[in-house]
Protein backbone atom coordinates (compact mmCIF):
# COMPACT_ATOMS: atom_id res chain seq x y z
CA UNK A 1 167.43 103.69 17.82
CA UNK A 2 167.12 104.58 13.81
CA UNK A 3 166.44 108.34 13.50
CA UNK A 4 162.84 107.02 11.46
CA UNK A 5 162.38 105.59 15.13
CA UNK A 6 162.96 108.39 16.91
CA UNK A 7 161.26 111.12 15.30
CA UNK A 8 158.15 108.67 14.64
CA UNK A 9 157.54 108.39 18.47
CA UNK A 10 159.53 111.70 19.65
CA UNK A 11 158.18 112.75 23.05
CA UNK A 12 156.05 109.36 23.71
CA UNK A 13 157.77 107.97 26.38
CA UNK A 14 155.66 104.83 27.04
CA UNK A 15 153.69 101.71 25.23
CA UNK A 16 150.30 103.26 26.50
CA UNK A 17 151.30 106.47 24.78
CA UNK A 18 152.64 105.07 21.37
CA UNK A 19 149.50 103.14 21.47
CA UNK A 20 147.05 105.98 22.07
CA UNK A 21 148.98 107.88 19.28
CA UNK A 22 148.46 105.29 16.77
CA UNK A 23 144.72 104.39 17.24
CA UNK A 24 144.02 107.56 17.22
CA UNK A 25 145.86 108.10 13.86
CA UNK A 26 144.24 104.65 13.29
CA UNK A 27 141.01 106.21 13.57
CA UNK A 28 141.36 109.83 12.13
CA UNK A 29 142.55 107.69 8.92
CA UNK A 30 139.44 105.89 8.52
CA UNK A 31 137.37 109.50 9.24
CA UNK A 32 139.09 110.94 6.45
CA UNK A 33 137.77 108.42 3.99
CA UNK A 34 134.27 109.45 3.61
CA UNK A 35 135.25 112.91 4.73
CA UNK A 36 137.88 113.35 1.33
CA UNK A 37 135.33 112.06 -0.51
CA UNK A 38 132.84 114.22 0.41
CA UNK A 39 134.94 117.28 0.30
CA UNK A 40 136.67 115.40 -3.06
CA UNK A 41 140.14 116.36 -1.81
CA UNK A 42 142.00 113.12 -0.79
CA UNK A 43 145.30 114.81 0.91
CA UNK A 44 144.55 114.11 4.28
CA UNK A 45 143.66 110.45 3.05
CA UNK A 46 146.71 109.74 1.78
CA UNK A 47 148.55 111.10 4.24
CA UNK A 48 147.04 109.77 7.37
CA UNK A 49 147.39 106.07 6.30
CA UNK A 50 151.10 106.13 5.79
CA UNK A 51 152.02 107.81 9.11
CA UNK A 52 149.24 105.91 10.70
CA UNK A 53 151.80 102.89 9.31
CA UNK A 54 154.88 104.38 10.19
CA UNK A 55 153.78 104.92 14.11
CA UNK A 56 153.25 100.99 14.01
CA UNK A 57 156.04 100.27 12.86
CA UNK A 58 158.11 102.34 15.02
CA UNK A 59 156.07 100.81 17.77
CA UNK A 60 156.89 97.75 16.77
CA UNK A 61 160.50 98.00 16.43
CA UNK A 62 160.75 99.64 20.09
CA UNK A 63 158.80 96.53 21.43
CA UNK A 64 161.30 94.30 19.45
CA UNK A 65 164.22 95.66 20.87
CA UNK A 66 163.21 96.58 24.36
CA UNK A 67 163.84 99.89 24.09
CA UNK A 68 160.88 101.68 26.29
CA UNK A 69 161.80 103.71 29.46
C-alpha cells in the first residue's frame, strides 16, 4: 500500500468507514463554500476539496487492489 494510501485512510479499517469519512468531507466541502464567502476567508475551501479528493482516491485504489480487512 503507497504511504499517500495509508496515511489518507489511517485508522479506517473498513469500506463503510472510508465511505462515511469521505461524504462527510464531501459535505463539509460544499458547507464551506457559502460559509468562506461569507466570512471572505477561503482556507478551509481550498483545503477541504483536495483532501475531500484524496480520501476518494485512496478509496479507490484500496477497492482496486483488494486490500480491505
Amino acid at each position: 500500500m503507497p504511504i499517500w494510501v495509508f496515511l489518507g485512510l489511517m485508522n479506517i479499517e473498513t469500506r463503510k468507514g472510508a465511505l462515511t469519512l469521505f461524504w462527510a468531507s464531501f459535505v463539509f466541502s460544499l458547507i464551506c463554500i457559502p460559509l468562506s464567502y461569507y466570512l471572505k476567508d477561503w482556507s478551509w475551501a481550498a483545503i477541504m476539496f483536495p483532501v475531500t479528493l484524496w480520501y476518494w482516491l485512496s478509496l479507490k485504489w484500496v477497492d482496486k487492489h483488494s486490500v480491505w480487512g
